[in-house]
Protein backbone atom coordinates (compact mmCIF):
# COMPACT_ATOMS: atom_id res chain seq x y z
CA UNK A 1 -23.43 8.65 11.03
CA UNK A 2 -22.55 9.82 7.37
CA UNK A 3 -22.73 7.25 4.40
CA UNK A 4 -18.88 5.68 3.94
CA UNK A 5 -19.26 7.32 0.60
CA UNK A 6 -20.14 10.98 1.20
CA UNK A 7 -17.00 10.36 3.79
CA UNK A 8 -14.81 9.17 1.16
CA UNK A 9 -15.80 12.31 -0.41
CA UNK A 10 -15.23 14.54 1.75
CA UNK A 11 -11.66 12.73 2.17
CA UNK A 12 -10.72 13.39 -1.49
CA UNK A 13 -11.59 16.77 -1.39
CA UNK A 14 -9.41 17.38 1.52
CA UNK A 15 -6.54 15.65 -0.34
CA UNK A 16 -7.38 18.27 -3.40
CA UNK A 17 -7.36 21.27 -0.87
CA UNK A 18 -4.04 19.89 0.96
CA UNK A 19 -2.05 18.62 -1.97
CA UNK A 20 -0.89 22.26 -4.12
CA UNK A 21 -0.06 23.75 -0.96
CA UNK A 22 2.24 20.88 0.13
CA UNK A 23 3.42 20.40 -3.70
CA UNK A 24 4.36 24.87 -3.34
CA UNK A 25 6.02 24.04 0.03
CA UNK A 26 8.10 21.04 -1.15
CA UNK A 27 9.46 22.78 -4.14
CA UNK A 28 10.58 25.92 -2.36
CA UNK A 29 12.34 23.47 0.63
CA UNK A 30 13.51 21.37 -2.59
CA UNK A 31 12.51 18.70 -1.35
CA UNK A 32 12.96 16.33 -4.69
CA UNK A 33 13.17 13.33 -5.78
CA UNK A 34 16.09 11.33 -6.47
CA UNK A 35 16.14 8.86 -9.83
CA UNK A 36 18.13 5.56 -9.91
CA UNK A 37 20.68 5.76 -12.54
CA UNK A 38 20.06 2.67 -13.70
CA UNK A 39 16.71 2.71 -14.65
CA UNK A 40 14.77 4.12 -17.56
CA UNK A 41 16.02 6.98 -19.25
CA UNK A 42 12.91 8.95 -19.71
CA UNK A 43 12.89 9.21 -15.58
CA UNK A 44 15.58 11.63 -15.39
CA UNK A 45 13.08 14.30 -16.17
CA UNK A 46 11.38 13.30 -13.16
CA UNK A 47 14.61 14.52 -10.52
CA UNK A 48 13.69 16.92 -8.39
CA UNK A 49 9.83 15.71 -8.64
CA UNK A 50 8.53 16.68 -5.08
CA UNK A 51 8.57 13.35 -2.79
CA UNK A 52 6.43 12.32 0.70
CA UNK A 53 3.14 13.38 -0.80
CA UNK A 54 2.10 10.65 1.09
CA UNK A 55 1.93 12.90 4.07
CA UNK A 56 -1.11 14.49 1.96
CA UNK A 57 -3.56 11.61 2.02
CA UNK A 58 -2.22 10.41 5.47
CA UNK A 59 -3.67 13.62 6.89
CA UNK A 60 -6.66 13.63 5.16
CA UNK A 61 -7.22 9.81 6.06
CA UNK A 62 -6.14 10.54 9.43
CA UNK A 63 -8.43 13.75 10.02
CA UNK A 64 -11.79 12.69 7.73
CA UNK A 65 -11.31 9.07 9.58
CA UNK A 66 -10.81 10.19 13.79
CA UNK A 67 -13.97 12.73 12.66
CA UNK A 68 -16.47 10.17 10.96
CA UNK A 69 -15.40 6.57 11.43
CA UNK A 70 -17.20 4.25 14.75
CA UNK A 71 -14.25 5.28 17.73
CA UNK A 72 -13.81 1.50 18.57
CA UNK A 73 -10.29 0.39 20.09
CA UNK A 74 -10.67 -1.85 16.38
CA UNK A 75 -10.10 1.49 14.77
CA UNK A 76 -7.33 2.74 16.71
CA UNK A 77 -5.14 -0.10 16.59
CA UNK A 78 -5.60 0.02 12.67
CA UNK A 79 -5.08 3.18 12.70
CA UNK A 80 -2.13 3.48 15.11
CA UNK A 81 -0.10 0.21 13.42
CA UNK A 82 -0.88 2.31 9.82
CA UNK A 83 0.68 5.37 11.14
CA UNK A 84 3.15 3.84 12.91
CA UNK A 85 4.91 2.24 9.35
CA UNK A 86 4.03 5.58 7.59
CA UNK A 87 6.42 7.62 10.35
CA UNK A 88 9.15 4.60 9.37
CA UNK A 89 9.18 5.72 5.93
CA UNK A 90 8.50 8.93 6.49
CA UNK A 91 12.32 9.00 8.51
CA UNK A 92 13.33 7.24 5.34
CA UNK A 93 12.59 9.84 3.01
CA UNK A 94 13.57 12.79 5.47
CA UNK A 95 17.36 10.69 5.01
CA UNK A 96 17.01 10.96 1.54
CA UNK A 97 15.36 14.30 0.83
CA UNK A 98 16.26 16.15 3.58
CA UNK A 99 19.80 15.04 5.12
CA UNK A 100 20.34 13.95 0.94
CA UNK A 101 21.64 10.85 2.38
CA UNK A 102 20.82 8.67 -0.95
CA UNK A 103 20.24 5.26 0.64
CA UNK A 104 17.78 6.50 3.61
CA UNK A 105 17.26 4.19 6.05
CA UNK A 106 19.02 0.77 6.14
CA UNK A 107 17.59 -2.64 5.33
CA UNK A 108 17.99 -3.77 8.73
CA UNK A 109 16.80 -0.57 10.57
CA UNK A 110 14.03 -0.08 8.47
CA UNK A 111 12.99 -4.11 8.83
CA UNK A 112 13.68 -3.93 12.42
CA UNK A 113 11.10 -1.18 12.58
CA UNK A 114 8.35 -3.56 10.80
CA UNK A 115 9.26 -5.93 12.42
CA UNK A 116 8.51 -4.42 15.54
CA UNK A 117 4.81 -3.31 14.99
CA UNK A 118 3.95 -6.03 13.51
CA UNK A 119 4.63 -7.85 16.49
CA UNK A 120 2.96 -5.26 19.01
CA UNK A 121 0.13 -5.70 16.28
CA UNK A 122 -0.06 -9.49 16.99
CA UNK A 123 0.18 -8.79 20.76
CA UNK A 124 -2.57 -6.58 20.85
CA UNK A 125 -4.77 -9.43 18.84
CA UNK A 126 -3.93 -12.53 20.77
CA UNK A 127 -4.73 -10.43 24.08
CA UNK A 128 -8.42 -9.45 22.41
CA UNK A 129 -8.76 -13.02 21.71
CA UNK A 130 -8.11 -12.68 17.77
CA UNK A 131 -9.10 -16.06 16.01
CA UNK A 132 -5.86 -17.63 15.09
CA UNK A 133 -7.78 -20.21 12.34
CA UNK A 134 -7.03 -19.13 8.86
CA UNK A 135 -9.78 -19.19 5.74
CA UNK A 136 -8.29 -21.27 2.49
CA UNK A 137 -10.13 -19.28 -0.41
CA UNK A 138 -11.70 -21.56 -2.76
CA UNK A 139 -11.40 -24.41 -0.61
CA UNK A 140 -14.36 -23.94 1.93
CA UNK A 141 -11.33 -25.24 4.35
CA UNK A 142 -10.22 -23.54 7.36
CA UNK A 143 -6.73 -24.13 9.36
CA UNK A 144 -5.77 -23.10 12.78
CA UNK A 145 -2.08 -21.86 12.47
CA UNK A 146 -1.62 -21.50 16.37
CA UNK A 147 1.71 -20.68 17.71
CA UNK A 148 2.33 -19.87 13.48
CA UNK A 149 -0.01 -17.08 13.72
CA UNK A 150 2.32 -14.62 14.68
CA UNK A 151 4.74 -15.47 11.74
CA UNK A 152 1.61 -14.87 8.89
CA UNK A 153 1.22 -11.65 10.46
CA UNK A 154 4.85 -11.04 10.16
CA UNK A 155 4.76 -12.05 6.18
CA UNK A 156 1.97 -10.57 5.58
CA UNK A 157 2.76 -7.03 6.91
CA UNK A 158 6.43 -6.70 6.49
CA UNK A 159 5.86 -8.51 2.58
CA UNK A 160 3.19 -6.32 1.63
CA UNK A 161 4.61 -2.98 2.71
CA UNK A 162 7.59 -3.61 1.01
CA UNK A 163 5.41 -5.01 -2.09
CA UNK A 164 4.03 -1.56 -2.36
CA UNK A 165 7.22 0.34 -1.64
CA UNK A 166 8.07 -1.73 -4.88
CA UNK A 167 5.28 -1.21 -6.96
CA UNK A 168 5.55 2.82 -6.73
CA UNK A 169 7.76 3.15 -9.32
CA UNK A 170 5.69 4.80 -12.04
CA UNK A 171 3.39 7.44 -11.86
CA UNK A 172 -0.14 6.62 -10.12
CA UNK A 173 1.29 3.01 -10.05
CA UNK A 174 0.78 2.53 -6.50
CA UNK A 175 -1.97 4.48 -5.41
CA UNK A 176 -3.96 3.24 -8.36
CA UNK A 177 -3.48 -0.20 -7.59
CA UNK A 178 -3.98 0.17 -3.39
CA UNK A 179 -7.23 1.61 -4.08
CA UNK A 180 -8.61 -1.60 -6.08
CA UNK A 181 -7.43 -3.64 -3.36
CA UNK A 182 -9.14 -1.53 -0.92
CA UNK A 183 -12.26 -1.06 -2.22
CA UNK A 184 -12.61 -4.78 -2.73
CA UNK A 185 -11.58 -5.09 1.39
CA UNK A 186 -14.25 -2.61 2.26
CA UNK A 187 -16.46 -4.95 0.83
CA UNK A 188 -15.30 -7.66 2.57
CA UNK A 189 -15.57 -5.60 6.20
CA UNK A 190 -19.59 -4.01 4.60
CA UNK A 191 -20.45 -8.21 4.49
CA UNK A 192 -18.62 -8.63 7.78
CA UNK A 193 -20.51 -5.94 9.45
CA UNK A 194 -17.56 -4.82 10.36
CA UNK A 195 -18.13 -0.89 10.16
CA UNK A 196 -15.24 1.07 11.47
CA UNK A 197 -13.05 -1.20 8.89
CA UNK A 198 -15.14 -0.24 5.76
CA UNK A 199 -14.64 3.49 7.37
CA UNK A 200 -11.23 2.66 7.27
CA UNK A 201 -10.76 1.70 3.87
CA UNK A 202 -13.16 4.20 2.47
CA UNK A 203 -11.50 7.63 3.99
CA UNK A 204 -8.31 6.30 2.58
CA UNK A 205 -9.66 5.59 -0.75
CA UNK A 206 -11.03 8.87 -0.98
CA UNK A 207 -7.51 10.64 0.57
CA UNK A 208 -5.76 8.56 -2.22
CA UNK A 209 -8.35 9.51 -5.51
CA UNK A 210 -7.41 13.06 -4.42
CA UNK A 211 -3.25 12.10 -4.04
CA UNK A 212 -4.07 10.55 -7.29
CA UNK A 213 -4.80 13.98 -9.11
CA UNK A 214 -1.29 14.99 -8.67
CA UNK A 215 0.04 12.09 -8.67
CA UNK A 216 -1.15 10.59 -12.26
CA UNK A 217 1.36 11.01 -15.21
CA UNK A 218 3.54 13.34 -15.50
CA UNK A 219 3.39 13.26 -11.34
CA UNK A 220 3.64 16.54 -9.85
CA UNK A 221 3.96 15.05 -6.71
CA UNK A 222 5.30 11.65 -5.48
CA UNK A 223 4.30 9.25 -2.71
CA UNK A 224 7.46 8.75 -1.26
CA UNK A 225 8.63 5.38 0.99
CA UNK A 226 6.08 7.08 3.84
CA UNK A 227 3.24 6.70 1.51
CA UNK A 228 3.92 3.40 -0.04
CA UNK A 229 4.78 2.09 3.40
CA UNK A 230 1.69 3.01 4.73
CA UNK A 231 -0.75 1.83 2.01
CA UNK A 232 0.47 -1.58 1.96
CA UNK A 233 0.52 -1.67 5.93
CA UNK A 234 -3.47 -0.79 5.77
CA UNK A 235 -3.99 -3.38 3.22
CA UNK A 236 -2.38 -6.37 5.59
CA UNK A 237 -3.86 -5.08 8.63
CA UNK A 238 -7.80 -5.04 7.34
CA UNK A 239 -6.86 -8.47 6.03
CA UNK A 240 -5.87 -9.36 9.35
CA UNK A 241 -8.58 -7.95 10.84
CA UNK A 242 -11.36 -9.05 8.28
CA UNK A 243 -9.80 -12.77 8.58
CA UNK A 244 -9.26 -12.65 5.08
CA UNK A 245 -5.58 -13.66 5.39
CA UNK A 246 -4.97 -15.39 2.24
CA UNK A 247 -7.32 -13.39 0.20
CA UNK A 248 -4.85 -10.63 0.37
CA UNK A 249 -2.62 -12.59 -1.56
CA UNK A 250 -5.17 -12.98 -4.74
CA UNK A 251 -6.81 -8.95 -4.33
CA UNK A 252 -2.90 -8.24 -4.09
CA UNK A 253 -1.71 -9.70 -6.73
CA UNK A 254 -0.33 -7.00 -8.61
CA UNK A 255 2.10 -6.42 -5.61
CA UNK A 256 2.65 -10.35 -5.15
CA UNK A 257 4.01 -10.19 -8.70
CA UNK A 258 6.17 -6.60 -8.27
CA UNK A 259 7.91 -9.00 -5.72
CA UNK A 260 8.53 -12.22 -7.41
CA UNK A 261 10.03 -10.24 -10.34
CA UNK A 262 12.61 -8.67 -8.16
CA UNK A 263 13.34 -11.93 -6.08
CA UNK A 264 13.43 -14.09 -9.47
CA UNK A 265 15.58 -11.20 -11.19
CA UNK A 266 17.99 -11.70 -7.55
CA UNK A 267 18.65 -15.24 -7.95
CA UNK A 268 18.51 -16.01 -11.44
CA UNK A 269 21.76 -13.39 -11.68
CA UNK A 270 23.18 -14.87 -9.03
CA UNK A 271 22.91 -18.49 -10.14
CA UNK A 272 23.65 -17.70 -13.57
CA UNK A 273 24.61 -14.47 -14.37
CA UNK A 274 21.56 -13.65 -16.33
CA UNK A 275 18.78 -11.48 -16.11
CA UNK A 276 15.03 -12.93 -16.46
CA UNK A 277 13.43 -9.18 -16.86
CA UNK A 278 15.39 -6.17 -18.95
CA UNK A 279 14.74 -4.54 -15.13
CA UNK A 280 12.89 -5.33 -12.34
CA UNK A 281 10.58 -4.93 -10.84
CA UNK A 282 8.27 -5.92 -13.12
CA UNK A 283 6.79 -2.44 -13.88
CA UNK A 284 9.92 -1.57 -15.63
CA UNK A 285 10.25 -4.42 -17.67
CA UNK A 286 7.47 -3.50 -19.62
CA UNK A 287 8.75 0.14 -19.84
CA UNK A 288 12.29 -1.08 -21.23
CA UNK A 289 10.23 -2.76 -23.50
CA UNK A 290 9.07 0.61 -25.17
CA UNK A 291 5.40 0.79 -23.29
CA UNK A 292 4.48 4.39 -21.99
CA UNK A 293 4.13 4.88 -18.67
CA UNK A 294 0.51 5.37 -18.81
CA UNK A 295 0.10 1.78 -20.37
CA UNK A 296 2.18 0.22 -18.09
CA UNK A 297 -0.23 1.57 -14.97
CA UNK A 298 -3.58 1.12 -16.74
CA UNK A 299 -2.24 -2.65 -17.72
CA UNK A 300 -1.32 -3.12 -14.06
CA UNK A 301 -4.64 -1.47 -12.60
CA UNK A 302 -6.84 -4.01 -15.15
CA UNK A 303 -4.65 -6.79 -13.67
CA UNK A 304 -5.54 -5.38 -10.02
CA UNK A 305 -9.17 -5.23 -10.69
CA UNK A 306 -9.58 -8.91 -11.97
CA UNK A 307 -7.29 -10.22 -9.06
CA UNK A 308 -9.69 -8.10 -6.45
CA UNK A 309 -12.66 -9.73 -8.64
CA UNK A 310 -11.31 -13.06 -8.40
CA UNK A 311 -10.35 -12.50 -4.14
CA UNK A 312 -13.77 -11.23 -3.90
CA UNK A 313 -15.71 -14.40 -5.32
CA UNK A 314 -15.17 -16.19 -2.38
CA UNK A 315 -17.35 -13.82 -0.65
CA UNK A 316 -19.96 -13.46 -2.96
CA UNK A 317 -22.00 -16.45 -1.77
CA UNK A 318 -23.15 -14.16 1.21
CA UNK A 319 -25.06 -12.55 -0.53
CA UNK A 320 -26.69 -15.16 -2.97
CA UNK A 321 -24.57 -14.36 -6.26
C-alpha cells in the first residue's frame, strides 16, 4: 500500500492534468458564473468565471481514492454519502449554469435532499452498531445522546455543507480553508488507526491543492454549489466517523463563524432594521471594508489553522505531547 502522502500526490497532480481541460470545455459551453448584484463591486469582473470545478477534484478524489485507499464498506459509505451531496449541488448549478435558471435549486428541495442522506447515513451506522456516546473536547467527559443521535448527525451534515456553500465566496476561500480542517481530521483517523479515513482525507486534500491552482485569486475556475457541498459533507462525515463530533465545531470554525454572521445579519434586520455586518457573510464584511481579496482568505486560512490547532489538542495526549 502507497504512503497517504505520495497518494495525495498523485491526487493533485491529477487535479493539475484535469483542471485546463475542464476550465477550455466550460468556457466554450459558457458555462459561467453568475455574480449577486448586491455584493462587492469588484466581483462583476468575475461573471462569466467558469463554475462546478468542483467536478475536477471530485474525480480525482474519486479515482486516486477507489485505486489506493483500504476497500472497506467504511470507505464506501464515506464515499457514497460524499458523492451523493456533491450530485445535489451539482443539479444546483446545472439550474443555474445550464438551464440559467438564477436561483437553482430551492431551499426546500435542496434541504430535502440533505436531509435525506443524512438520514440513510445514520441508518447505515446504527445498523453497524455506530457508538451513539459523544466526546466533550476539553472536558475528558463523554455523553450518550441515544435516540438524539440521529438529530447531531442531521446538524452536523446539513449545517456544515451549507457552512461551506457559504464560505466560497472569495477566491480559494473554501478550498483553502477545507483543506486545514482536513488535514487536522486525517490526523485524528492516523491516531485512530483508522486507515481508509486518513486515505480519505488525504486524496481529497491533494485533489483540492491541485483545484486550488486555478482556483486562487483571480480564480480561473470556481467550485460551484457541487464542490462546496461536497467538501463540507466529507468534513461531517469523518467527524462522524472518527467520533470526533464536537471537534468539528472548533477545526471548523471558520465555517461556524461564515454562519453566525449570516444568521445574526437575518435577525438583527428583522428585529430592528439594522445591519450588524456592511454584508454577510462574514467574508464580505471585511471586503466592504476595503481588504483585498487575498487578505481576506489568508486572514481566514490563519484563523482555520489555529482553530484546527486548538480541535487537535485534545488529541495530542495520545501521543505524549
Amino acid at each position: 500500500m502507497l504512503p497517504v502522502y505520495f497518494v495525495a500526490i498523485i491526487a493533485f497532480f491529477l487535479s493539475i492534468i484535469i483542471c485546463p481541460v475542464y476550465i477550455g470545455f466550460s468556457r466554450r459551453q459558457q458555462y459561467g458564473q453568475q455574480v449577486r448584484s448586491d455584493g462587492p463591486r469588484r466581483h462583476y469582473r468575475k461573471a462569466g468565471t467558469p463554475t462546478m470545478g468542483g467536478i475536477v477534484f471530485l474525480l480525482s478524489f474519486l479515482i486516486v481514492t477507489v485505486i489506493f485507499a483500504p476497500k472497506t464498506p467504511l470507505l464506501f459509505l464515506a464515499l457514497f454519502i460524499t458523492l451523493g451531496n456533491a450530485f445535489l449541488g451539482f443539479i444546483d448549478d446545472y439550474q443555474k449554469v445550464v438551464r440559467r435558471r438564477s436561483l437553482g435549486l430551492r431551499a426546500r428541495e435542496k434541504l430535502l435532499g440533505q436531509f435525506i442522506f443524512a438520514l440513510l447515513f445514520y441508518f447505515v451506522l446504527a445498523l453497524s452498531g455506530h457508538s451513539t456516546v459523544v466526546n466533550i473536547p476539553f472536558f475528558a467527559l463523554q455523553l450518550d445522546f441515544g435516540l438524539f443521535y440521529p438529530f447531531l448527525i442531521f446538524i452536523l451534515m446539513i449545517g456544515f455543507s451549507n457552512a461551506v456553500n457559504l464560505t466560497d465566496g472569495i477566491d480559494g476561500l473554501a478550498g483553502g480553508t477545507a483543506i486545514v480542517a482536513l488535514l487536522a481530521f486525517l490526523f485524528i483517523a492516523s491516531v485512530q488507526g483508522i486507515q481508509e479515513i486518513v486515505y480519505f482525507c488525504g486524496t481529497l486534500v491533494g485533489a483540492c491543492f491541485g483545484f486550488l491552482v486555478f482556483n486562487l485569486h483571480p480564480a480561473r475556475v470556481f467550485m460551484g454549489d457541487v464542490g462546496s457541498l461536497s467538501l463540507g459533507t466529507a468534513l461531517a462525515v469523518v467527524a462522524v466517523l472518527t467520533k470526533a463530533e464536537f471537534s468539528l465545531i472548533i477545526i471548523g470554525g471558520v465555517f461556524v463563524l461564515e454562519t453566525l454572521s449570516v444568521i445574526v445579519q437575518v435577525i438583527s434586520f428583522k428585529l430592528t432594521g439594522k445591519r450588524v455586518f456592511l454584508m454577510s457573510p462574514l467574508h464580505h464584511h471585511f471586503e466592504m471594508k476595503g481588504w483585498s481579496e487575498w487578505h481576506v482568505v489568508t486572514g481566514f486560512w490563519a484563523l482555520g489553522f489555529c482553530f484546527a490547532i486548538l480541535g487537535l489538542l485534545e488529541y495530542t495526549p495520545i501521543l505524549g505531547w
